[in-house]
Protein backbone atom coordinates (compact mmCIF):
# COMPACT_ATOMS: atom_id res chain seq x y z
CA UNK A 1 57.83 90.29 131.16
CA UNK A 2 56.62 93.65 132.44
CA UNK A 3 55.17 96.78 130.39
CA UNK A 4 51.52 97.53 129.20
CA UNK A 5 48.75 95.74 129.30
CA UNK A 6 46.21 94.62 126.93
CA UNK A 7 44.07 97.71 126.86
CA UNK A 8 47.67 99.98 125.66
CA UNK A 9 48.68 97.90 122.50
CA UNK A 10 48.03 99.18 119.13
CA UNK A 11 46.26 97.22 116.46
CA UNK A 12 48.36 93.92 116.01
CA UNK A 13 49.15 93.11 112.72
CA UNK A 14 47.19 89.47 112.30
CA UNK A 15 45.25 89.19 115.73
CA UNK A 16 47.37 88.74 118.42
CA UNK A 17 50.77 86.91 117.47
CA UNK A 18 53.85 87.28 119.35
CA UNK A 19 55.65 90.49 117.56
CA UNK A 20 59.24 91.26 116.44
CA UNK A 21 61.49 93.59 115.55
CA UNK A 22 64.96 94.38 114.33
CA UNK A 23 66.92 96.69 112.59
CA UNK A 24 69.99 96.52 110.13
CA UNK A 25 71.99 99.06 108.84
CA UNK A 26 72.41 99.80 104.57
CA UNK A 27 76.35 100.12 105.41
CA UNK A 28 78.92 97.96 104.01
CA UNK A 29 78.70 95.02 102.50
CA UNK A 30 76.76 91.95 104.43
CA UNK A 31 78.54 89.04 105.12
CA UNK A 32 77.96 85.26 106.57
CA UNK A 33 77.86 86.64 109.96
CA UNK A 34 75.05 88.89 109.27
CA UNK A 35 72.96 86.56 107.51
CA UNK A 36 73.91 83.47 110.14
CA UNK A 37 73.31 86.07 112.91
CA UNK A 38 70.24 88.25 111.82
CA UNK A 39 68.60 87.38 108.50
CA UNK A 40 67.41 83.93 109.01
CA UNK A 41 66.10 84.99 112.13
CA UNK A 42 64.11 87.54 110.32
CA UNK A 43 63.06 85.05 108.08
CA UNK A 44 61.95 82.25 110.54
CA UNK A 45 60.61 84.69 112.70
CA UNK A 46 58.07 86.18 109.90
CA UNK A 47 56.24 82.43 110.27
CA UNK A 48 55.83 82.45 113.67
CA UNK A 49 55.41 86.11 114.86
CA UNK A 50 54.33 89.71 113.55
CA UNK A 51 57.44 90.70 112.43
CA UNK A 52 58.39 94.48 111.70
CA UNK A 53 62.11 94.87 109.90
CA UNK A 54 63.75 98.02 109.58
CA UNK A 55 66.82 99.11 107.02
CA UNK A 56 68.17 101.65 109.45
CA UNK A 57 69.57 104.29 107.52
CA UNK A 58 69.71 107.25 110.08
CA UNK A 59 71.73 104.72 111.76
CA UNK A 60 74.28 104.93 109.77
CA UNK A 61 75.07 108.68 109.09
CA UNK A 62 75.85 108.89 112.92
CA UNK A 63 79.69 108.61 111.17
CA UNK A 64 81.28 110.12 107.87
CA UNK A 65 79.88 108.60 104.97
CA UNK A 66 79.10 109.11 101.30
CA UNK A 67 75.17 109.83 100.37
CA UNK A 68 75.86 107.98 97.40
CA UNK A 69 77.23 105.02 98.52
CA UNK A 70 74.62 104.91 101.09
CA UNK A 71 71.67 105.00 98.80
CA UNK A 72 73.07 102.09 96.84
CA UNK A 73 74.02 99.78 99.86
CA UNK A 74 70.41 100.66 101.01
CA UNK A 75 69.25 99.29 97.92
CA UNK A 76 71.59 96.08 98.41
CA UNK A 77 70.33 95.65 101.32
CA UNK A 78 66.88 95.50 100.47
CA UNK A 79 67.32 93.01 97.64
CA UNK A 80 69.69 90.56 100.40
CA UNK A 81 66.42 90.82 102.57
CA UNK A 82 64.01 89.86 100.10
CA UNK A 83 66.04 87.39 98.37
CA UNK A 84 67.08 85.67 101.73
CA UNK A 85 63.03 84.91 101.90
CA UNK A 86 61.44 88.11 103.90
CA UNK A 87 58.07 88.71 102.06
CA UNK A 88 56.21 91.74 102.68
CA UNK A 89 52.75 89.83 102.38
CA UNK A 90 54.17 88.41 105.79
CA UNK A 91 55.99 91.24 107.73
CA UNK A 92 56.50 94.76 107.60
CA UNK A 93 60.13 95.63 106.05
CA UNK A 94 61.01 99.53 105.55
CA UNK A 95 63.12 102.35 105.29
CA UNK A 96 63.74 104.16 108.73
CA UNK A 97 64.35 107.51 107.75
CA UNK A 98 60.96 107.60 105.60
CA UNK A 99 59.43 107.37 109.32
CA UNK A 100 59.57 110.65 111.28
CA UNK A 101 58.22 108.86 114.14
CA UNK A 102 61.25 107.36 114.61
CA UNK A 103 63.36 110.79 115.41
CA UNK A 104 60.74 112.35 117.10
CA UNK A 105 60.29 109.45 119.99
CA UNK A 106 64.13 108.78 119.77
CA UNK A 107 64.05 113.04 121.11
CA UNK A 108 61.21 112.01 124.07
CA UNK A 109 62.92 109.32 125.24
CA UNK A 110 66.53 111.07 125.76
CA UNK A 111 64.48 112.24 128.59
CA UNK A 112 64.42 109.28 130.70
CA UNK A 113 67.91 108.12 129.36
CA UNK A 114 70.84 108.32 131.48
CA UNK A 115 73.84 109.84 129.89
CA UNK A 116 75.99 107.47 132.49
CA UNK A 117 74.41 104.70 131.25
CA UNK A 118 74.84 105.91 127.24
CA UNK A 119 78.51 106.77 127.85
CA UNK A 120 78.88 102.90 129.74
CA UNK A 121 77.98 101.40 126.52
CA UNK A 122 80.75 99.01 125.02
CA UNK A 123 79.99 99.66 121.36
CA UNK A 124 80.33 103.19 122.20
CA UNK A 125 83.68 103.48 123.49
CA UNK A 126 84.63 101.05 120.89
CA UNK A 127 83.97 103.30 118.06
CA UNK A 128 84.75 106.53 119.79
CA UNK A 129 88.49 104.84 120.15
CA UNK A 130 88.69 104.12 116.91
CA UNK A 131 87.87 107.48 115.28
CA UNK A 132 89.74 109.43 117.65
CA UNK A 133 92.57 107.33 116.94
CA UNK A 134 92.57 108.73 113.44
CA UNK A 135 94.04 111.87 112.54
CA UNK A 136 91.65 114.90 112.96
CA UNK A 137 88.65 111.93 114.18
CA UNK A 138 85.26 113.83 114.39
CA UNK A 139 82.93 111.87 116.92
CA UNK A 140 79.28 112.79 116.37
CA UNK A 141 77.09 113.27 119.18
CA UNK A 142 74.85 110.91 117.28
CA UNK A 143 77.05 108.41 117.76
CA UNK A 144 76.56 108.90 121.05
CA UNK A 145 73.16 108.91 121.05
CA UNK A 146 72.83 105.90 119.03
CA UNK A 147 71.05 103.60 121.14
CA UNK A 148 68.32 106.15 122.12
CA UNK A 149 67.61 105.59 118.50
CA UNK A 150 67.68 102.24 118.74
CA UNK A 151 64.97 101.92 121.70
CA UNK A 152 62.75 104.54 119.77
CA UNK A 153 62.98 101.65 116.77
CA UNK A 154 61.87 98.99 119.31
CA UNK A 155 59.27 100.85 121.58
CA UNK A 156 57.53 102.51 118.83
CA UNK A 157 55.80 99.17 118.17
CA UNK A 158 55.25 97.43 121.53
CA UNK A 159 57.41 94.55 120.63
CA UNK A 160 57.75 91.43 122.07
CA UNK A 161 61.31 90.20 121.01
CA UNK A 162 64.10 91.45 119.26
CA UNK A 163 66.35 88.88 117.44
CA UNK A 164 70.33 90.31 117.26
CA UNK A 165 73.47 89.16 117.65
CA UNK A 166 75.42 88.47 121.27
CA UNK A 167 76.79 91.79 120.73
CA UNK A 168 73.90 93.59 121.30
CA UNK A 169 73.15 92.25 124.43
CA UNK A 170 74.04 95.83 126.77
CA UNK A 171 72.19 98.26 123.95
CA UNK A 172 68.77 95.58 124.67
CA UNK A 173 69.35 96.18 127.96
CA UNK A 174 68.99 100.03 127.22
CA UNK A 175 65.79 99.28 125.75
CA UNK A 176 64.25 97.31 128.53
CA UNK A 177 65.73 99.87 130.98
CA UNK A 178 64.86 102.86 129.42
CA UNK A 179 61.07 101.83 128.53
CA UNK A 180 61.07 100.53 132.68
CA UNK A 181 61.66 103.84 133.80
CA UNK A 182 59.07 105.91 131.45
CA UNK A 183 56.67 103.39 132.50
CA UNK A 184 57.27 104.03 135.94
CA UNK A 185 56.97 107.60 135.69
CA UNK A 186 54.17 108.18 133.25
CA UNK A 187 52.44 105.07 133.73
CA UNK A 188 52.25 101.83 131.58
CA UNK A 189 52.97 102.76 127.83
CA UNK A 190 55.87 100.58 126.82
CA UNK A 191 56.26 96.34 126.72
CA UNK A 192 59.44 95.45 127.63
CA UNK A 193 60.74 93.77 125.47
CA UNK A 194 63.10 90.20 125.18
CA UNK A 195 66.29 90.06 123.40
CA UNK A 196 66.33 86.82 121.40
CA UNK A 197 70.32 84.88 119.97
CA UNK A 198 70.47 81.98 118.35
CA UNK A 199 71.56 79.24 120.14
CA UNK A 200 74.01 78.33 117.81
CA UNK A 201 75.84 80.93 115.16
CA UNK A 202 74.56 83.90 117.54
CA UNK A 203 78.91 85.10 116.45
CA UNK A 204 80.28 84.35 114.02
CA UNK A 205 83.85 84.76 113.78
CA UNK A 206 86.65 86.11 111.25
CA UNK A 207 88.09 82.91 109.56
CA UNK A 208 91.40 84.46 109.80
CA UNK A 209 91.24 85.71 113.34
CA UNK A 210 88.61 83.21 114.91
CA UNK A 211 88.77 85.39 118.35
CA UNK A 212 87.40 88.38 116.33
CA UNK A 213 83.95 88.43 115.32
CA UNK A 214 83.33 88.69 111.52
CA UNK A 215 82.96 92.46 110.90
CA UNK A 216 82.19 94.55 107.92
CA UNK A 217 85.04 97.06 108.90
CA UNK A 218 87.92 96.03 110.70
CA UNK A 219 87.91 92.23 110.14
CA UNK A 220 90.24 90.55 107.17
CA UNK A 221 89.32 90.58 103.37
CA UNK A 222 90.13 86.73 103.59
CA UNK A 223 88.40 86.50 106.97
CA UNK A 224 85.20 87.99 105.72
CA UNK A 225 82.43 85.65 103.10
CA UNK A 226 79.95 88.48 101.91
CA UNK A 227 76.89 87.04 100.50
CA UNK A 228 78.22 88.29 97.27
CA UNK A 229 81.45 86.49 96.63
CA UNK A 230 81.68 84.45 94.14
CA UNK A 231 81.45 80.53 94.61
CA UNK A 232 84.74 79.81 93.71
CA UNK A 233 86.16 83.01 96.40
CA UNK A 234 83.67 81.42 99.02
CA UNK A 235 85.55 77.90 98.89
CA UNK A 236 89.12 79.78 98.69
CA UNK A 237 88.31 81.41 102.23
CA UNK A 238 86.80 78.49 103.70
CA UNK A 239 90.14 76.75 102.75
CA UNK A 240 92.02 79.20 103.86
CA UNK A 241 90.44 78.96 107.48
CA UNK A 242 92.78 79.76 110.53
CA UNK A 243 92.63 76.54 112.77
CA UNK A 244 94.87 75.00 115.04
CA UNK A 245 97.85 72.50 115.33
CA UNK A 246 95.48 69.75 116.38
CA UNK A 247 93.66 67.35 113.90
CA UNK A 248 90.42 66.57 116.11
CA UNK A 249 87.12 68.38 114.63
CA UNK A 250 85.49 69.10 118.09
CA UNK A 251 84.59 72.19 119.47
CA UNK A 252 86.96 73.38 122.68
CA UNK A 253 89.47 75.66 124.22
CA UNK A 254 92.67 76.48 121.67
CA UNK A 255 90.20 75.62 118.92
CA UNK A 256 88.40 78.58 118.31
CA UNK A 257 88.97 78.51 114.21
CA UNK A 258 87.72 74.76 114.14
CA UNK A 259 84.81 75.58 116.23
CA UNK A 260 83.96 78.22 114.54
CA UNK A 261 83.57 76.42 111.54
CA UNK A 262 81.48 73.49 113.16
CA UNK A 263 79.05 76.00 113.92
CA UNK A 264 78.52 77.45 110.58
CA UNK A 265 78.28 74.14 109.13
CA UNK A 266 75.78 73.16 112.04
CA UNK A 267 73.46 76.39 111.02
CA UNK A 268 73.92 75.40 107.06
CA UNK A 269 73.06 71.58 107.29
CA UNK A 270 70.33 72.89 110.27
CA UNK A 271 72.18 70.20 112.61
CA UNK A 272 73.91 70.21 116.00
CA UNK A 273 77.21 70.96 116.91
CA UNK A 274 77.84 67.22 118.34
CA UNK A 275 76.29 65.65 115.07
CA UNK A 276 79.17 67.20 112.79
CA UNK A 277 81.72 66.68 115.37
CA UNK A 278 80.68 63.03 114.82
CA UNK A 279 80.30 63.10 111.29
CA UNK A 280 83.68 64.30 110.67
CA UNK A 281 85.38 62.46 113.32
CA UNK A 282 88.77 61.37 112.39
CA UNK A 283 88.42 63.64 108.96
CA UNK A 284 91.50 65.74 108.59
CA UNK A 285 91.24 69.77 108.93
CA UNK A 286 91.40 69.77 104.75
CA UNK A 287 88.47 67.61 104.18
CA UNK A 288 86.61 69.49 106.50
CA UNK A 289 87.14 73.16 105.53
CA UNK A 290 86.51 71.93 102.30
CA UNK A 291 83.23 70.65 103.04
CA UNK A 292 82.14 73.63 104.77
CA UNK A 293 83.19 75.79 101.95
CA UNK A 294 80.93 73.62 99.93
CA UNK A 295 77.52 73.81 101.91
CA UNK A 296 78.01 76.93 102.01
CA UNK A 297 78.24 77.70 98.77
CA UNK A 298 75.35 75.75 97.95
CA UNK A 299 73.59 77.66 101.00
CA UNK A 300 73.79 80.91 99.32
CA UNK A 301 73.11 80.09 95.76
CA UNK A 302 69.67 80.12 95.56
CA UNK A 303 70.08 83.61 97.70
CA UNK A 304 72.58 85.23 94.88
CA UNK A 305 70.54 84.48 92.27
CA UNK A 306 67.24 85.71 93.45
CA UNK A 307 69.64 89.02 95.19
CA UNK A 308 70.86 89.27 91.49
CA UNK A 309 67.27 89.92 90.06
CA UNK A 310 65.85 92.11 93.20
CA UNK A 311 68.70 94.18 92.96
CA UNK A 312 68.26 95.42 89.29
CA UNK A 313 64.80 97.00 90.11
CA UNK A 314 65.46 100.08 92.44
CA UNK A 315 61.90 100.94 91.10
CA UNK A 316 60.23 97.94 92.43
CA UNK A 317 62.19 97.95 95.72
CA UNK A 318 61.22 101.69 96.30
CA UNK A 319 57.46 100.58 96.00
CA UNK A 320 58.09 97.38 99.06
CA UNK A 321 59.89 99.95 101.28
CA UNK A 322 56.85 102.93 100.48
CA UNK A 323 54.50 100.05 101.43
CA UNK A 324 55.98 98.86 104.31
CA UNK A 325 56.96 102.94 105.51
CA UNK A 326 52.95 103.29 105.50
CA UNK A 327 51.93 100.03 107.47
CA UNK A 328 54.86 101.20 110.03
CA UNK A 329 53.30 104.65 110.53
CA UNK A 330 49.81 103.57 111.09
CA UNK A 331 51.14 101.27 113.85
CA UNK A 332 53.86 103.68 115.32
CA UNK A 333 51.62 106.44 115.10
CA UNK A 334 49.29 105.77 117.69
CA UNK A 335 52.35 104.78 120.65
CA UNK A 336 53.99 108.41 119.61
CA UNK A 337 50.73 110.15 119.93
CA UNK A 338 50.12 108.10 123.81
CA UNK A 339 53.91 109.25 124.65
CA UNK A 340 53.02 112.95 123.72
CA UNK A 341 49.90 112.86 125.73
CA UNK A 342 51.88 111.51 128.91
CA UNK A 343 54.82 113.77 128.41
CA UNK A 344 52.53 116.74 128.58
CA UNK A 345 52.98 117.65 124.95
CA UNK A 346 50.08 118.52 122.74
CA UNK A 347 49.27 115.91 119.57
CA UNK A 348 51.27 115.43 116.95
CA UNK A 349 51.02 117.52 113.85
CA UNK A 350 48.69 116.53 111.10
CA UNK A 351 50.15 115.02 108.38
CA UNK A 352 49.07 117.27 105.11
């Protein structure tokens, strides 16, 4: 891996661990895919690495939304994190617009971002289809800018990997390229970092259209498990899976809906893929969905209840994200104020 060396790293958090970061945004409501996907990578990672997790709110007013709504989804968000076993004695979790740092390196680094390679992005053209497609669609150049943003999140703390989901593969890429090239031109400031997926769960998929990815917006209601549902609406989708005509439980082509499935219940039981195929071998499609539904519910119980008494404390959440917004800064502060210098730019302002 290229980027700095030793003598350019900021003060690590607990003497020289591996160190990670990733960002998730306060919109919508989080579902199975997110937590299979992202959370318990945030939460495995905090034992092994110094871990840094971000709610990313300026994120998510690149596109029309409702303050209100936001605020309270941020809050939801925060409770899913902590109940789901994140501990801020452990890592750094906070609120991305309470760090300026953020914006103001996001700005520096437009300037060794190519707008060919922003306007090549898949995500991108993605969601500038889709609003355009709507009647009178406003496309922000935020949007646009989005995964300037993004690197700015990653690069302001010399990270070593970021854990996401498949789809974020090309805006990694971004990141490594984009920290390359300053480091070429001003000289070593940036590690490059490594984009980390599961090896099993990395997408999860809608269990009522298996070849679309479970999705906040634009998958099915029935498709969709949020980490809020009710037990007894959990087991209802699981049964209601999309399979195939075929009563084998194995994972292959044509059996995207069954596969799917084997995977969650793989991540759930922490197994392998063959080991349920072999399990359920000659169980019919019923029992099966059935028994998924079922770990999974069990999965997430422990996780609802603990979200259930986070959430009622805005107060006390408020105080983890203030805490973790001031551990951020002191280590994001330092890489801004070494990207100023190189840039040519006088130091930052002092902070009153």
């Amino acid at each position: 891996m290229g980027g700095a060396g030793e003598g350019n790293q900021g003060a690590l958090l607990s003497g020289g661990r591996r160190r990670i970061f990733s960002g998730i945004q306060p919109t919508g409501r989080k579902h199975l895919g997110n937590y299979i996907g992202a959370i318990r990578q945030y939460v495995t990672g905090q034992e092994r690495a110094d871990s840094i997790y971000c709610i990313v709110d300026l994120h998510a007013i690149t596109v029309q939304h409702d303050p209100a709504e936001l605020r309270a989804r941020l809050y939801d968000t925060a409770a899913l994190l902590l109940a789901a076993g994140l501990d801020p004695s452990r890592c750094i979790l906070f609120r991305q617009s309470d760090l300026s740092e953020h914006s103001e390196l996001c700005w520096l680094l437009t300037s060794v971002t190519a707008w060919g390679d922003l306007n090549r992005m898949h995500q991108w053209k993605q969601k500038r289809a889709l609003l355009e497609d709507r009647r009178g669609g406003f496309v922000s150049a935020g949007l646009f800018n989005y995964p300037v943003l993004q690197a700015a999140d990653v690069l302001a703390y010399r990270i070593d990997e970021v854990p996401v989901g498949d789809d974020q593969r090309q805006h990694i890429e971004l990141i490594r390229e984009t920290a390359r090239r300053f480091n070429e031109r001003f000289g070593d400031t940036f590690k490059i970092p490594e984009l980390v997926v599961p090896e099993v769960g990395a997408r999860i998929m809608d269990l009522q259209s298996p070849l679309s990815k479970m999705a906040t917006t634009g998958g099915t209601e029935l498709g969709t498990v949020y980490l809020t549902d009710q037990p007894d609406l959990i087991a209802k989708k699981f049964r209601s899976a999309v399979t195939d005509s075929e009563r084998e439980v194995v994972k292959g082509p044509g059996k995207e809906g069954i596969g799917n499935l084997i995977e969650i219940l793989a991540v759930v039981r922490e197994t392998s893929v063959a080991e349920v195929e072999s399990e359920f071998s000659g169980i019919g499609y019923g029992d099966f969905k059935a028994a998924v539904g079922g770990a999974v519910v069990a999965w997430l119980a422990p996780v609802q209840e603990r979200y259930g008494e986070l959430r009622a404390d805005e107060s006390a959440l408020e105080a983890v994200l203030a805490d973790g917004a001031e551990r951020a800064r002191a280590e994001a502060a330092p890489v801004l104020a070494e990207v100023r210098g190189k840039l040519g730019l006088g130091p930052p302002a002092t902070r009153p």
